[in-house]
C-alpha atoms as a PDB file:
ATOM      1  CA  UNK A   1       8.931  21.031  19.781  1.00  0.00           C
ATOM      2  CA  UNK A   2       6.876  22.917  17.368  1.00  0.00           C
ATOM      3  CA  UNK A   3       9.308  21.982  14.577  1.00  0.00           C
ATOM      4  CA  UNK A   4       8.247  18.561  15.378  1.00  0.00           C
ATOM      5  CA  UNK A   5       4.981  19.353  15.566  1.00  0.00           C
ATOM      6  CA  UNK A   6       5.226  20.976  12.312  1.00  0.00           C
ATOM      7  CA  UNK A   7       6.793  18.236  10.532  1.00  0.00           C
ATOM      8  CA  UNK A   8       4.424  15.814  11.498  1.00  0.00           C
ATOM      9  CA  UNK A   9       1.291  18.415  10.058  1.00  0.00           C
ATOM     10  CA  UNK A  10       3.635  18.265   6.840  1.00  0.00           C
ATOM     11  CA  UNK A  11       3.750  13.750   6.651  1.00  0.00           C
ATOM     12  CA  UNK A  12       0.086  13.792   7.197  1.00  0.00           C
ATOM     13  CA  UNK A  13      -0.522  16.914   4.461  1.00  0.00           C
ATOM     14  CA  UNK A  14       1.380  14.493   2.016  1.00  0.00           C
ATOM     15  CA  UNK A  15      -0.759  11.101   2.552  1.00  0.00           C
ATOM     16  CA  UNK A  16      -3.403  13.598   2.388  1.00  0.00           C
ATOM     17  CA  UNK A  17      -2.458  14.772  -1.107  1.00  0.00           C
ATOM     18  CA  UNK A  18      -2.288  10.931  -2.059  1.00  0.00           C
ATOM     19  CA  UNK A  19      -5.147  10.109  -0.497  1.00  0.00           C
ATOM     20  CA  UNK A  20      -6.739  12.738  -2.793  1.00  0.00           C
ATOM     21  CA  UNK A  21      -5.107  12.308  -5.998  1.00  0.00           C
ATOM     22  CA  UNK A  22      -4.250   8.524  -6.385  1.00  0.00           C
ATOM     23  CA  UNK A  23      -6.555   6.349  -7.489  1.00  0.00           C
ATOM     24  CA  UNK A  24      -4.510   3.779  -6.403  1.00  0.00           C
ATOM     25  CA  UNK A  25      -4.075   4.835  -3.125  1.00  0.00           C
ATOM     26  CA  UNK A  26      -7.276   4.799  -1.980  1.00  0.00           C
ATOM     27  CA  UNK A  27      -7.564   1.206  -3.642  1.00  0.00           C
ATOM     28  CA  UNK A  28      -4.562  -0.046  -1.196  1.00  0.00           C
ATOM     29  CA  UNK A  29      -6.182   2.097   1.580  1.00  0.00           C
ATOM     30  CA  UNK A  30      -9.417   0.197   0.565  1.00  0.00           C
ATOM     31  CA  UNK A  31      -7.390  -3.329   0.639  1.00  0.00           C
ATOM     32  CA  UNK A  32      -5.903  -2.038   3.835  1.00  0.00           C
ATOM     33  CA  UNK A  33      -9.235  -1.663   5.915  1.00  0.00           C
ATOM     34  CA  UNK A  34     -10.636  -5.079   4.261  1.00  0.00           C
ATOM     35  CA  UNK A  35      -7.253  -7.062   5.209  1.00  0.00           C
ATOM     36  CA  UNK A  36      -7.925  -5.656   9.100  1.00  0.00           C
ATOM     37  CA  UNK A  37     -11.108  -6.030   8.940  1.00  0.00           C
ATOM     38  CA  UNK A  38     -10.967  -9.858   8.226  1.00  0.00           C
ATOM     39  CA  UNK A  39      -7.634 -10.389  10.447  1.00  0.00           C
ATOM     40  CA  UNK A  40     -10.183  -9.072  13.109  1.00  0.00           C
ATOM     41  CA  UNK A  41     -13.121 -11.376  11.938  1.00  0.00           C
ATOM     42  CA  UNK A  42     -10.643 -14.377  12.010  1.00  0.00           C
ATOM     43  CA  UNK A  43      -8.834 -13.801  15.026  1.00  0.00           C
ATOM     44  CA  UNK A  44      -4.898 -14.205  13.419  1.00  0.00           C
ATOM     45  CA  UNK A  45      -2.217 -14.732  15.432  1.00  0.00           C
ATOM     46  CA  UNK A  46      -0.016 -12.412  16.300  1.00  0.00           C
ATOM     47  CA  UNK A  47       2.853 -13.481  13.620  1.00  0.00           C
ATOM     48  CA  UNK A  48       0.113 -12.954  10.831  1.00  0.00           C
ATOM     49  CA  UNK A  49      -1.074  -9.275  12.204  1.00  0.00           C
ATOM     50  CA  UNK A  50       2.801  -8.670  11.909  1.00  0.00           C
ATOM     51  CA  UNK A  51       2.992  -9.976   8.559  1.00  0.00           C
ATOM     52  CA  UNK A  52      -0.391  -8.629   7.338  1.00  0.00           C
ATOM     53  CA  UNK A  53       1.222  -4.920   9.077  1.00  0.00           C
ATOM     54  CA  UNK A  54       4.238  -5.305   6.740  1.00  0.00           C
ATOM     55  CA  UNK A  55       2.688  -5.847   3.507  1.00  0.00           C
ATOM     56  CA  UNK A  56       0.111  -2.958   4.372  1.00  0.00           C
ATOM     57  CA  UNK A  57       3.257  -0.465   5.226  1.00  0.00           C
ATOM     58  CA  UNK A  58       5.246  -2.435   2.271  1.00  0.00           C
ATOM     59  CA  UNK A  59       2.484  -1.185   0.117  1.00  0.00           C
ATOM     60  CA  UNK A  60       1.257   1.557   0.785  1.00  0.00           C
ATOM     61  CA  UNK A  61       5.354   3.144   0.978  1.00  0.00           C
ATOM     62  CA  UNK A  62       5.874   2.146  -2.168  1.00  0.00           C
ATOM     63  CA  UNK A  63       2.808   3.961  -3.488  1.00  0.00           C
ATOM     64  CA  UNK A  64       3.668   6.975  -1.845  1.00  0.00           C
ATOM     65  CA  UNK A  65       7.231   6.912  -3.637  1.00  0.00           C
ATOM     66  CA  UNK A  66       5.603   5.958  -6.555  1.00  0.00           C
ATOM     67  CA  UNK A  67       3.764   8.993  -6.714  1.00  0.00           C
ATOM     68  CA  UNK A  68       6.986  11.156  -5.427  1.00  0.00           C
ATOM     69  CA  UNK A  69       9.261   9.700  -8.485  1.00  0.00           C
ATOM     70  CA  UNK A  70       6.182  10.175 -10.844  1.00  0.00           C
ATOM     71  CA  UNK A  71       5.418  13.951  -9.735  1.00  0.00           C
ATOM     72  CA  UNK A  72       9.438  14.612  -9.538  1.00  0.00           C
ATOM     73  CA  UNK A  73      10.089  13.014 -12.982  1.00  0.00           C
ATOM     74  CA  UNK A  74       7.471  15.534 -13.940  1.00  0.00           C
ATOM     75  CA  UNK A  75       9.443  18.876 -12.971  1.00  0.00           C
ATOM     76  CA  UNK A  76      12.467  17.482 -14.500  1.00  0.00           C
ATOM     77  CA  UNK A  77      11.577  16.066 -17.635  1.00  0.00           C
ATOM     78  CA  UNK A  78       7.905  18.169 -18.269  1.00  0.00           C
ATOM     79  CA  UNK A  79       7.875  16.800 -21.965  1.00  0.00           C
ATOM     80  CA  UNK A  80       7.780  13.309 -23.510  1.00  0.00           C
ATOM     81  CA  UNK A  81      11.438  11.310 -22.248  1.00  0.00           C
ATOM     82  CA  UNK A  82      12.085   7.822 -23.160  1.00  0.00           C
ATOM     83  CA  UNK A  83      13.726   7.243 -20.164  1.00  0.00           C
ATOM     84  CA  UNK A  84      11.829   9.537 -17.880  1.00  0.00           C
ATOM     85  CA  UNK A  85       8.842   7.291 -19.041  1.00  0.00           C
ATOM     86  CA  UNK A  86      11.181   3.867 -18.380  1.00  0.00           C
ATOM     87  CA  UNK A  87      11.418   5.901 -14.420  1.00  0.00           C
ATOM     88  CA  UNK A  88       7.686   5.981 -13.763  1.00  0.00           C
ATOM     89  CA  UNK A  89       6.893   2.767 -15.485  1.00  0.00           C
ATOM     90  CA  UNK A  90       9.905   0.776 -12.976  1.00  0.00           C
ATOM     91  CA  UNK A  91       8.431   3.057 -10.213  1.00  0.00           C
ATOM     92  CA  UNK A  92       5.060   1.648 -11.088  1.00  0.00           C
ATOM     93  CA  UNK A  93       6.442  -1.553 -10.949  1.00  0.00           C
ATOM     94  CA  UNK A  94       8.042  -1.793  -7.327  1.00  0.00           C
ATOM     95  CA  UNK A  95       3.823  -0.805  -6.300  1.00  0.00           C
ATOM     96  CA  UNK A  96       2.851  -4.291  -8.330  1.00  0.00           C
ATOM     97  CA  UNK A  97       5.978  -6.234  -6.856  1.00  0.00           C
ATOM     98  CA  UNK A  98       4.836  -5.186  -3.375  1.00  0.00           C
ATOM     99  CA  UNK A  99       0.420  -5.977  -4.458  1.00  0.00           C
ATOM    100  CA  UNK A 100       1.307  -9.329  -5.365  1.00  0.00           C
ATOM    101  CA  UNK A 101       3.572 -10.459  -2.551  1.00  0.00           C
ATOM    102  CA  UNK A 102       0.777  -8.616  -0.098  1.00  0.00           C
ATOM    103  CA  UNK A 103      -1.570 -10.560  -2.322  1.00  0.00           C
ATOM    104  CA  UNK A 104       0.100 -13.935  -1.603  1.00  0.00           C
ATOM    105  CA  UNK A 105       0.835 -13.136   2.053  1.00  0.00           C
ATOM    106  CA  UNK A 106      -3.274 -12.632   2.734  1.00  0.00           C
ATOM    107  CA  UNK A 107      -4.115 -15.653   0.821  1.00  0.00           C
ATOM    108  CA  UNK A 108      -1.201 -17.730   2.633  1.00  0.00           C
ATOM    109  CA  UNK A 109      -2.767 -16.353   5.829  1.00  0.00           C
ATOM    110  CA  UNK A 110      -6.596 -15.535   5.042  1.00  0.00           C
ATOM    111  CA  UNK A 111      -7.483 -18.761   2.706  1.00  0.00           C
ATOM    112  CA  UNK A 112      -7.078 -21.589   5.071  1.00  0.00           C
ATOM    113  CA  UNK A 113      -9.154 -19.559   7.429  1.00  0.00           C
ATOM    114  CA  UNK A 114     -11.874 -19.207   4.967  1.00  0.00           C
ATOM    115  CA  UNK A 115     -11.778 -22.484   3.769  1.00  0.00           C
ATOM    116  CA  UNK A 116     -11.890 -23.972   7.405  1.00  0.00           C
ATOM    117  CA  UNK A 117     -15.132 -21.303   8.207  1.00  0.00           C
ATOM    118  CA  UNK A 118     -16.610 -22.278   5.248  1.00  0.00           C
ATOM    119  CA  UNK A 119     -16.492 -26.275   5.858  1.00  0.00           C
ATOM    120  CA  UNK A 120     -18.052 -25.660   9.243  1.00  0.00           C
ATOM    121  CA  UNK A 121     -20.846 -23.490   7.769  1.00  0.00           C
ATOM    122  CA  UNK A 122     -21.704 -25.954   5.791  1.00  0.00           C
END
């Protein structure tokens, strides 16, 4: 049991480290609080809070193995590499993939919302 214990202290340790040293991360932590914030405000079903749940995790994974590739790429290749830069930038990339489609999925869900609170408002 304290093995298990332990490993959990070691997870959280790690989002702590990239909660510390990513700018980015904090950004999609940022993005994360505002997307729960407003599925709260606007009452979504319970299809979009899985959806909106999936992009957050979808994101903020990818992130964290974003920075894991980027810091390992480091140790092995400590100088300029062609292709250890080609690593980190498709690394990088898998983060945007996963922004835009989380993107797209809040504006599928959040925008009609708006839209229809807006019109009432007004």
């Amino acid at each position: 049991m304290k093995k298990l214990i332990r490993s959990f202290g070691y997870a959280f340790k790690g989002v702590a480290y990239a909660t510390a040293t990513q700018l980015n991360f904090r950004i999609h932590l940022v993005a994360t609080f505002l997307a729960l914030s407003m599925g709260y405000v606007l009452k979504i079903s319970t299809a979009e809070w899985l959806w909106i749940g999936a992009c957050i995790t979808l994101v903020l994974v990818t992130e964290l193995f974003n920075t894991m590739i980027e810091a390992f790429t480091d140790i092995v290749s400590p100088g300029f590499n062609e292709k250890a830069g080609r690593v980190k930038d498709m690394s990088a990339g898998t983060v945007i993939i996963a922004a835009v489609f989380a993107l797209i999925t809040g504006l599928v869900i959040f925008l009609p919302k708006l839209i229809l609170l807006f019109n009432h408002a007004a």
